[in-house]
N, C-alpha and C. Protein backbone atom coordinates (compact mmCIF):
# COMPACT_ATOMS: atom_id res chain seq x y z
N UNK A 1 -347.20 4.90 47.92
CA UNK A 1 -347.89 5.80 47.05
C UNK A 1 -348.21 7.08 47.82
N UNK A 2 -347.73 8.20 47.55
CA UNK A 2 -347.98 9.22 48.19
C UNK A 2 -349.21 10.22 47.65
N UNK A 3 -350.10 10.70 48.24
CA UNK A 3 -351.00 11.77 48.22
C UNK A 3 -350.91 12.56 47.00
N UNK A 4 -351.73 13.11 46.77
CA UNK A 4 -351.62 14.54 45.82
C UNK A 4 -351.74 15.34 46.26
N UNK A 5 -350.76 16.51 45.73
CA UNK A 5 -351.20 18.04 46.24
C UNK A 5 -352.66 18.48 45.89
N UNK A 6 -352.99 19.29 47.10
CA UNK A 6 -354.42 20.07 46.88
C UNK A 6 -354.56 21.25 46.40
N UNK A 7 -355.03 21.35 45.32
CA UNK A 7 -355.26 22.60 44.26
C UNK A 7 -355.92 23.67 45.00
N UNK A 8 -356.21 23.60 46.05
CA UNK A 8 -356.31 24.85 46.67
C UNK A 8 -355.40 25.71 47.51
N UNK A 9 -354.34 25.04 47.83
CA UNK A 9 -353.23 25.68 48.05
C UNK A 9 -352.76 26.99 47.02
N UNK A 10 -352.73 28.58 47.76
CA UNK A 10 -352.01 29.34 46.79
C UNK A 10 -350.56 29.47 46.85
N UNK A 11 -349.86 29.35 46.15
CA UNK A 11 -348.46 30.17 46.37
C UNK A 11 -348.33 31.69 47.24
N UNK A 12 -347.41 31.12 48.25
CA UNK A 12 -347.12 31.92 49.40
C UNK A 12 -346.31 33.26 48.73
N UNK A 13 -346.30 34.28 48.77
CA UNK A 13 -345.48 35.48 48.53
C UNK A 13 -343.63 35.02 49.47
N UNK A 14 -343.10 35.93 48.92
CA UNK A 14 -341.77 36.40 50.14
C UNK A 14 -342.64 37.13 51.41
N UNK A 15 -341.87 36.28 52.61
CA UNK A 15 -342.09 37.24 53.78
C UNK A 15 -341.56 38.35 54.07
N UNK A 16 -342.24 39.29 54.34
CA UNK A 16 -341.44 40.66 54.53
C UNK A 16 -341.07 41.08 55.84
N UNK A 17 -339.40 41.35 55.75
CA UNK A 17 -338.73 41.75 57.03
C UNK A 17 -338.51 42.41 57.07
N UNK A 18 -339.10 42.78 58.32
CA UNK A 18 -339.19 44.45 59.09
C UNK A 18 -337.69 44.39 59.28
N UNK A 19 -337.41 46.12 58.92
CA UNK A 19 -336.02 46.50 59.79
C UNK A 19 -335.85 46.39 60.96
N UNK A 20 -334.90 46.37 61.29
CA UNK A 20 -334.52 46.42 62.74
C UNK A 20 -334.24 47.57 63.58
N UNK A 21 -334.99 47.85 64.46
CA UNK A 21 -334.80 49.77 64.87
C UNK A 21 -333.49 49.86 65.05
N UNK A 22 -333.41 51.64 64.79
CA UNK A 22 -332.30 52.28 65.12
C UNK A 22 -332.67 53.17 65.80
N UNK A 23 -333.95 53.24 66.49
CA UNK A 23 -333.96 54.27 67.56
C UNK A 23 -334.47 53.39 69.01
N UNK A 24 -333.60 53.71 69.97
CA UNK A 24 -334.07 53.36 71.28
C UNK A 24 -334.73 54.33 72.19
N UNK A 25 -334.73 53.62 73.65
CA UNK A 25 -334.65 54.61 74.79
C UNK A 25 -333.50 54.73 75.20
N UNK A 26 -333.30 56.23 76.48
CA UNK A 26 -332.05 56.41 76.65
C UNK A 26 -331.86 55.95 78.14
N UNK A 27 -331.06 55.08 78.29
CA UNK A 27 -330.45 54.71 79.29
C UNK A 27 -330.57 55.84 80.72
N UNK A 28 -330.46 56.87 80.16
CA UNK A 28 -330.16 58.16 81.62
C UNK A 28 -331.02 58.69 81.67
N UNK A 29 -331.84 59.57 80.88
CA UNK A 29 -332.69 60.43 80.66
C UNK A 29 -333.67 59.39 80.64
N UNK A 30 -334.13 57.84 80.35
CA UNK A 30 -335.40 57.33 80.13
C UNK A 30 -336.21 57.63 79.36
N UNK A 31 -336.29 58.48 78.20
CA UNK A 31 -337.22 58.90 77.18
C UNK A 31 -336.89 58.45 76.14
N UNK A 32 -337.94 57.70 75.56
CA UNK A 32 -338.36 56.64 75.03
C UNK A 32 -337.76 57.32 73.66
N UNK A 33 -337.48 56.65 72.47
CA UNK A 33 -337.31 56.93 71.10
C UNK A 33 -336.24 58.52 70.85
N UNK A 34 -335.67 58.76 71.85
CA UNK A 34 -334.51 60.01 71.57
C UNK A 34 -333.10 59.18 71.51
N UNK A 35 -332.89 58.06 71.30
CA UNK A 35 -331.59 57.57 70.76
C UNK A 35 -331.49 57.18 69.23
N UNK A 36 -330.64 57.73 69.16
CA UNK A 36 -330.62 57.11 67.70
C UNK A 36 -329.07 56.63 67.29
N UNK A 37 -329.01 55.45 66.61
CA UNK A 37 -327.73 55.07 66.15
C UNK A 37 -327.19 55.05 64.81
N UNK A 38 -326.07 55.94 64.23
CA UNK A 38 -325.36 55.61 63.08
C UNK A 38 -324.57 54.40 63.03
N UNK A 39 -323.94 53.89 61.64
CA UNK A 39 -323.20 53.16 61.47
C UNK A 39 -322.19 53.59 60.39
N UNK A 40 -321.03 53.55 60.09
CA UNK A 40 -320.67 54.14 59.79
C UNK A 40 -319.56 52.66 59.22
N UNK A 41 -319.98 52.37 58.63
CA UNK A 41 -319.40 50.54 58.09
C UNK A 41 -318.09 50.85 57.27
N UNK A 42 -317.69 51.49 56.53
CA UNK A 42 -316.38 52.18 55.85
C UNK A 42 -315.45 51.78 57.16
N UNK A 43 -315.81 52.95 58.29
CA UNK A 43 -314.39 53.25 59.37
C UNK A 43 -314.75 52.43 60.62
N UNK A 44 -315.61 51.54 60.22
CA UNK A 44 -316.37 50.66 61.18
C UNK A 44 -316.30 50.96 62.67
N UNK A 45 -317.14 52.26 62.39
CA UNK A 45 -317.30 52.57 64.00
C UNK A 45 -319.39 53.22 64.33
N UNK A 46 -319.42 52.61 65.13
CA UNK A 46 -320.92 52.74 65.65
C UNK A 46 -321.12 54.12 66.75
N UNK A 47 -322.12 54.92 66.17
CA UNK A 47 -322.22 55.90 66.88
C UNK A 47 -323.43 56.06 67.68
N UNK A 48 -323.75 56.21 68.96
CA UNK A 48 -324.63 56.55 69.34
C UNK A 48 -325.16 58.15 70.18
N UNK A 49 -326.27 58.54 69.90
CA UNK A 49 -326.35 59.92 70.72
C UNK A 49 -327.94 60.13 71.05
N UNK A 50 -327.85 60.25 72.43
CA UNK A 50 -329.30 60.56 72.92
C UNK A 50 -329.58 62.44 72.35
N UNK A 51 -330.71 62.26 71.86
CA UNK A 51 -331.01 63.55 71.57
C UNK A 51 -331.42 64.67 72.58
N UNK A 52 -332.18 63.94 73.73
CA UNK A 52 -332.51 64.55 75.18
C UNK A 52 -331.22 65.04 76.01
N UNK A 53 -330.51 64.58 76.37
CA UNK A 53 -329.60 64.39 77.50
C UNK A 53 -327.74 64.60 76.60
N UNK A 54 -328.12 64.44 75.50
CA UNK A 54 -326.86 64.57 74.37
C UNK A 54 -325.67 63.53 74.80
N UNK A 55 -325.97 62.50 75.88
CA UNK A 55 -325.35 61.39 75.80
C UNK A 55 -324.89 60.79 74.45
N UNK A 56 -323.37 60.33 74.46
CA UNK A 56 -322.79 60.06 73.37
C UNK A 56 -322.03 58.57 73.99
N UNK A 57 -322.01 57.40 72.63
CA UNK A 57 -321.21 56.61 72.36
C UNK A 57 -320.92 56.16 71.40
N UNK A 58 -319.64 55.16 71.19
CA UNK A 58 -318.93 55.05 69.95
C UNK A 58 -317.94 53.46 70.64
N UNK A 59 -318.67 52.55 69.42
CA UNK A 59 -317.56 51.50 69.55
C UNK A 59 -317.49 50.79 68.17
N UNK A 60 -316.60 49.77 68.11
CA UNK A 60 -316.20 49.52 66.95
C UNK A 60 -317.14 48.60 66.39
N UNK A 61 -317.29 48.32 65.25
CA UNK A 61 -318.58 47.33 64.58
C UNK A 61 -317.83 47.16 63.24
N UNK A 62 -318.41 45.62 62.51
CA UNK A 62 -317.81 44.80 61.45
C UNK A 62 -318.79 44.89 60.81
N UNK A 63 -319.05 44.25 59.51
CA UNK A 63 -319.96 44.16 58.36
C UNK A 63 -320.96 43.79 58.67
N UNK A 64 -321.59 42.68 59.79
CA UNK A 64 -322.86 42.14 60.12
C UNK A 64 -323.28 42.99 61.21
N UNK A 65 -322.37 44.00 62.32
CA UNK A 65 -323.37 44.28 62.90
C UNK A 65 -324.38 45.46 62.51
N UNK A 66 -325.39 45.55 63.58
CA UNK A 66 -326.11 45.99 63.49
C UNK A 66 -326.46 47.45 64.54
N UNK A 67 -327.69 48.30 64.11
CA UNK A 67 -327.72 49.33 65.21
C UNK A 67 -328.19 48.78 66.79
N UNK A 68 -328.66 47.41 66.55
CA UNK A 68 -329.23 46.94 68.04
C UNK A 68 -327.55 46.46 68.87
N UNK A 69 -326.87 46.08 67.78
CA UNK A 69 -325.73 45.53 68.57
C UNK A 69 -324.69 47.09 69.28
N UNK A 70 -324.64 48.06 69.00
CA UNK A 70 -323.98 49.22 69.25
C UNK A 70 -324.87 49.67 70.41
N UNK A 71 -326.36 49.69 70.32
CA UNK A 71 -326.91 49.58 71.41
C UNK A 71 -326.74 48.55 72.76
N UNK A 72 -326.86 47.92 72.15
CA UNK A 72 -326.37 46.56 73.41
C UNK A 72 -325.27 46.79 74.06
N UNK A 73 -323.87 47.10 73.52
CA UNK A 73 -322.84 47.42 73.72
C UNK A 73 -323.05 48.41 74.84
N UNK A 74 -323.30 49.82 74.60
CA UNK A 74 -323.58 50.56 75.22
C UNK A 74 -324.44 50.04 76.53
N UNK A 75 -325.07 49.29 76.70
CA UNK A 75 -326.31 48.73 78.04
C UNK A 75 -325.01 47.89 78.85
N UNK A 76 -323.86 47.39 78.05
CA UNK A 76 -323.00 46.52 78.50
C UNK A 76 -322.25 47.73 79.02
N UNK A 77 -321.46 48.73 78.84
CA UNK A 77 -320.61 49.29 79.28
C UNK A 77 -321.02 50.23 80.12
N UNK A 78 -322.25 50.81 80.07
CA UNK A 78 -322.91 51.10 81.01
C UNK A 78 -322.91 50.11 82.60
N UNK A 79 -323.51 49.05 82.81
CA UNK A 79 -323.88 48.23 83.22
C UNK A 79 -321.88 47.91 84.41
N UNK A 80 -320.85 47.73 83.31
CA UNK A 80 -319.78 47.84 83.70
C UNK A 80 -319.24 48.64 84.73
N UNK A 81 -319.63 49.84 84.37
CA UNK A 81 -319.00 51.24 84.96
C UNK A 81 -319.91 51.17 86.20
N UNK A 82 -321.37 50.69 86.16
CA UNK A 82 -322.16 51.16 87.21
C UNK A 82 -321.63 50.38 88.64
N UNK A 83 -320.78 49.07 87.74
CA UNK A 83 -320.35 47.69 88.79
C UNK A 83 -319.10 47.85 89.72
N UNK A 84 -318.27 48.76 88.69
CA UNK A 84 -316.89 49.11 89.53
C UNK A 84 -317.61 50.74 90.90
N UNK A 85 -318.14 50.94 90.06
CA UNK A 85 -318.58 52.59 90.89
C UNK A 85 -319.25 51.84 92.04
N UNK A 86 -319.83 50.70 92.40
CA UNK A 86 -320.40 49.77 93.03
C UNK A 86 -319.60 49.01 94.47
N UNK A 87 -318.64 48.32 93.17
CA UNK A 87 -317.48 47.89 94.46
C UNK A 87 -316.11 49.04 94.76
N UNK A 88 -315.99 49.94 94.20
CA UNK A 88 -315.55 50.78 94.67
C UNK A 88 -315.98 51.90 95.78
N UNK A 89 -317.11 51.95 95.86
CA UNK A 89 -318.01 52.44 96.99
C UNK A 89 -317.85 51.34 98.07
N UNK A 90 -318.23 50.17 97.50
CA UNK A 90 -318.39 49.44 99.00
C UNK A 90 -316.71 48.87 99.99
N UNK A 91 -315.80 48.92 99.03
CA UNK A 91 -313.77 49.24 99.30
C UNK A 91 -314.04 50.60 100.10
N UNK A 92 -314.19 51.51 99.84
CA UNK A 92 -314.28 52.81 100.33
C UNK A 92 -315.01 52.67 101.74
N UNK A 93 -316.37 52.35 101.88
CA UNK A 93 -316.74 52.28 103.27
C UNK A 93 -316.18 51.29 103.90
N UNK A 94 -316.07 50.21 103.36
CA UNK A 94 -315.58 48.86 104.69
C UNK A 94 -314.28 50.03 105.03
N UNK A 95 -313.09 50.28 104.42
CA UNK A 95 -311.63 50.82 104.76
C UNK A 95 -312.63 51.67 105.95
N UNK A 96 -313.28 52.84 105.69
CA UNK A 96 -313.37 54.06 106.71
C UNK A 96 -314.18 53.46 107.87
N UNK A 97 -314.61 52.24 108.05
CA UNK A 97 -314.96 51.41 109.30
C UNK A 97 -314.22 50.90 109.69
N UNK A 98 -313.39 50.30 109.24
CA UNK A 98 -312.05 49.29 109.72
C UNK A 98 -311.04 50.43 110.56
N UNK A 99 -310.60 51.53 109.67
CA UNK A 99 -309.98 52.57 110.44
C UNK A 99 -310.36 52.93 111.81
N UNK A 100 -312.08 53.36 111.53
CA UNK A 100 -312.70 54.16 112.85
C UNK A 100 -312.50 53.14 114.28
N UNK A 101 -312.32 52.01 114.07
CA UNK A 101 -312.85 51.03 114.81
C UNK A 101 -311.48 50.68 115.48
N UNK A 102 -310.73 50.51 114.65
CA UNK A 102 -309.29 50.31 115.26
C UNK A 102 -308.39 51.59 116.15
N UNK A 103 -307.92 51.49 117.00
CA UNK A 103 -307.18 52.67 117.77
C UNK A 103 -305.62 52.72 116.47
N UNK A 104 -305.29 53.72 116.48
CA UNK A 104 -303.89 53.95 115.69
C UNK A 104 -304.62 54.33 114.12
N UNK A 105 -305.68 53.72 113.74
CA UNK A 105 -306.20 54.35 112.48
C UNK A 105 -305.79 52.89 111.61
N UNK A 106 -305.45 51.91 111.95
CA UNK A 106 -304.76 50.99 111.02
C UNK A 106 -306.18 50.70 110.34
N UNK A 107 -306.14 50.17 108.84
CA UNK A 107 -307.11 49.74 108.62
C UNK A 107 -307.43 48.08 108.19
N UNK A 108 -306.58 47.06 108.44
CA UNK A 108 -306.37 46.06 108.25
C UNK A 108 -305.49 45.23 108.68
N UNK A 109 -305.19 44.24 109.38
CA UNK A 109 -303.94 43.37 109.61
C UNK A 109 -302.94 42.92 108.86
N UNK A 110 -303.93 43.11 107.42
CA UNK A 110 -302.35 43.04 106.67
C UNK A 110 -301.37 44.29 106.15
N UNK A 111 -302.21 45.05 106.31
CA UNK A 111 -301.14 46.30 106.64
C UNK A 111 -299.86 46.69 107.78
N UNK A 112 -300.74 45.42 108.87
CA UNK A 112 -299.47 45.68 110.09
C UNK A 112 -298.60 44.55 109.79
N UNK A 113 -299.26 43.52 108.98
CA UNK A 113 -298.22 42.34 108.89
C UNK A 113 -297.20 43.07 107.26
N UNK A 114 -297.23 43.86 106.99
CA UNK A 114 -296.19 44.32 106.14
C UNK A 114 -295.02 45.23 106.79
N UNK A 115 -295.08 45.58 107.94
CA UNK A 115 -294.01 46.15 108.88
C UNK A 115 -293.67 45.21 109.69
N UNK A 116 -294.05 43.89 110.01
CA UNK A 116 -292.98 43.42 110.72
C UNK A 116 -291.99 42.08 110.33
N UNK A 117 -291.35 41.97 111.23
CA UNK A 117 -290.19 41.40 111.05
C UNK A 117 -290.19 40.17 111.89
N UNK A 118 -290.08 38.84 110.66
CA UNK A 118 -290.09 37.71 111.20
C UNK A 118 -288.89 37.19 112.52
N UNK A 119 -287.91 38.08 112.76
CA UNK A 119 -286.76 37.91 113.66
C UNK A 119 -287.36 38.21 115.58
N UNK A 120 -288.56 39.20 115.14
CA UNK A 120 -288.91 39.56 116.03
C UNK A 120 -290.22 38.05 116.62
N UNK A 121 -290.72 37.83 115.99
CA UNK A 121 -291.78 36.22 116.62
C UNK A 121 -290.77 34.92 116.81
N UNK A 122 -289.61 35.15 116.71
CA UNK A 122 -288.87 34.01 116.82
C UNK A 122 -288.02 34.68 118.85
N UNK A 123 -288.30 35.79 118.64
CA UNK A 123 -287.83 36.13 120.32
C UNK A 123 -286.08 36.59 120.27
N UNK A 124 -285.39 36.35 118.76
CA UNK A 124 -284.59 36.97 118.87
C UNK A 124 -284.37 38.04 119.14
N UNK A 125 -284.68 38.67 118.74
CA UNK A 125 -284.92 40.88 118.70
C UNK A 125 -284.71 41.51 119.92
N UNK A 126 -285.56 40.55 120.73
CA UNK A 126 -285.59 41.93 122.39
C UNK A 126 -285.09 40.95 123.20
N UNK A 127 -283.99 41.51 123.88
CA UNK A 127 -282.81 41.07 124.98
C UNK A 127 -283.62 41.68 126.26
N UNK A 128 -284.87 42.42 126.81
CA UNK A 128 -284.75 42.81 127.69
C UNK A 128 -285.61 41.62 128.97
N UNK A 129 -285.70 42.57 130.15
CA UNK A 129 -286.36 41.55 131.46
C UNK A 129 -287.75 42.34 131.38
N UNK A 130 -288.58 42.23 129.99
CA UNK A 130 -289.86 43.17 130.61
C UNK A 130 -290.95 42.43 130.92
N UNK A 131 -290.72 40.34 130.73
CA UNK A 131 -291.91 39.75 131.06
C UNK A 131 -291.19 38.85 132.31
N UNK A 132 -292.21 38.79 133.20
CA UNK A 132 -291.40 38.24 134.34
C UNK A 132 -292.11 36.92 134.69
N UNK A 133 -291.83 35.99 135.18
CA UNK A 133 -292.58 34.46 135.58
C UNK A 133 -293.26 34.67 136.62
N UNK A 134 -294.50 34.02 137.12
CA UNK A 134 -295.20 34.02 138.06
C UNK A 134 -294.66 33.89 139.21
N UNK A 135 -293.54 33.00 138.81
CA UNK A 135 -292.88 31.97 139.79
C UNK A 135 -292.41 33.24 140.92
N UNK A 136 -291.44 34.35 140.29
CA UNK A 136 -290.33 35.20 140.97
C UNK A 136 -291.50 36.39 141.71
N UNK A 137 -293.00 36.44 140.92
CA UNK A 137 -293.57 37.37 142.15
C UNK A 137 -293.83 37.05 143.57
N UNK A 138 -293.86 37.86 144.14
CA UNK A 138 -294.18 37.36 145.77
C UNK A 138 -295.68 37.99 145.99
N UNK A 139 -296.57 37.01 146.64
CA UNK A 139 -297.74 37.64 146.76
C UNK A 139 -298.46 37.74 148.16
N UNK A 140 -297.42 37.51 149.17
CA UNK A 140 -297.79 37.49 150.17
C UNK A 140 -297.83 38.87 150.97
């Protein structure tokens, strides 16, 4: 046997959902609420433009997304570019240490192991007398 409802209960309304912003901060400039994002759902392309700094982006978007997702995007490709500019800096210094450090300027061993020639570690190559045995010096 189950309970009865209590007559003091009112009927709840619909909850009301807030939009979802379309204005951010800007990634470069840091000032708060000068981004703003279009959508443009027809040619399904997402636009973004800082109003401060006139930073611009644009990527593609489908029927569900949204202005937070074109934003996101943008924090992602940002985030990308900052990673290669990153390890491309740090390729760049190791090479100009490896160079300085080595006499001839080489900057790696496998650069010298791409000029040579396996004929030559086998002792075929050089016919000459330029290493001599202990045996034949005289040290007296």
């Amino acid at each position: 046997m189950g309970k009865r409802k209590k007559s003091s209960r009112k009927p709840q309304g619909p909850k009301k959902n807030e939009p979802l912003p379309s204005i951010f901060t800007c990634l470069f400039c840091n000032h708060e609420k000068s981004v703003s994002v279009k959508l443009d759902k027809k040619a399904g392309v997402g636009t973004l433009q800082c109003k401060i700094c006139a930073q611009k982006f644009q990527c593609g978007i489908n029927y569900l997304s949204a202005a937070v997702d074109v934003y996101s995007e943008w924090v992602d490709a940002a985030d990308a570019v900052a990673q290669e500019d990153q390890a491309e800096r740090q390729n760049l210094g190791s090479g100009s240490r490896l160079s300085s450090s080595r006499p001839g300027g080489s900057s790696s061993r496998k650069e010298i192991d791409e000029y040579d020639d396996e004929d030559d570690d086998r002792g075929g190559g050089y016919g000459g007398e330029g290493i001599v045995d202990d045996e034949e010096d005289d040290y007296e």
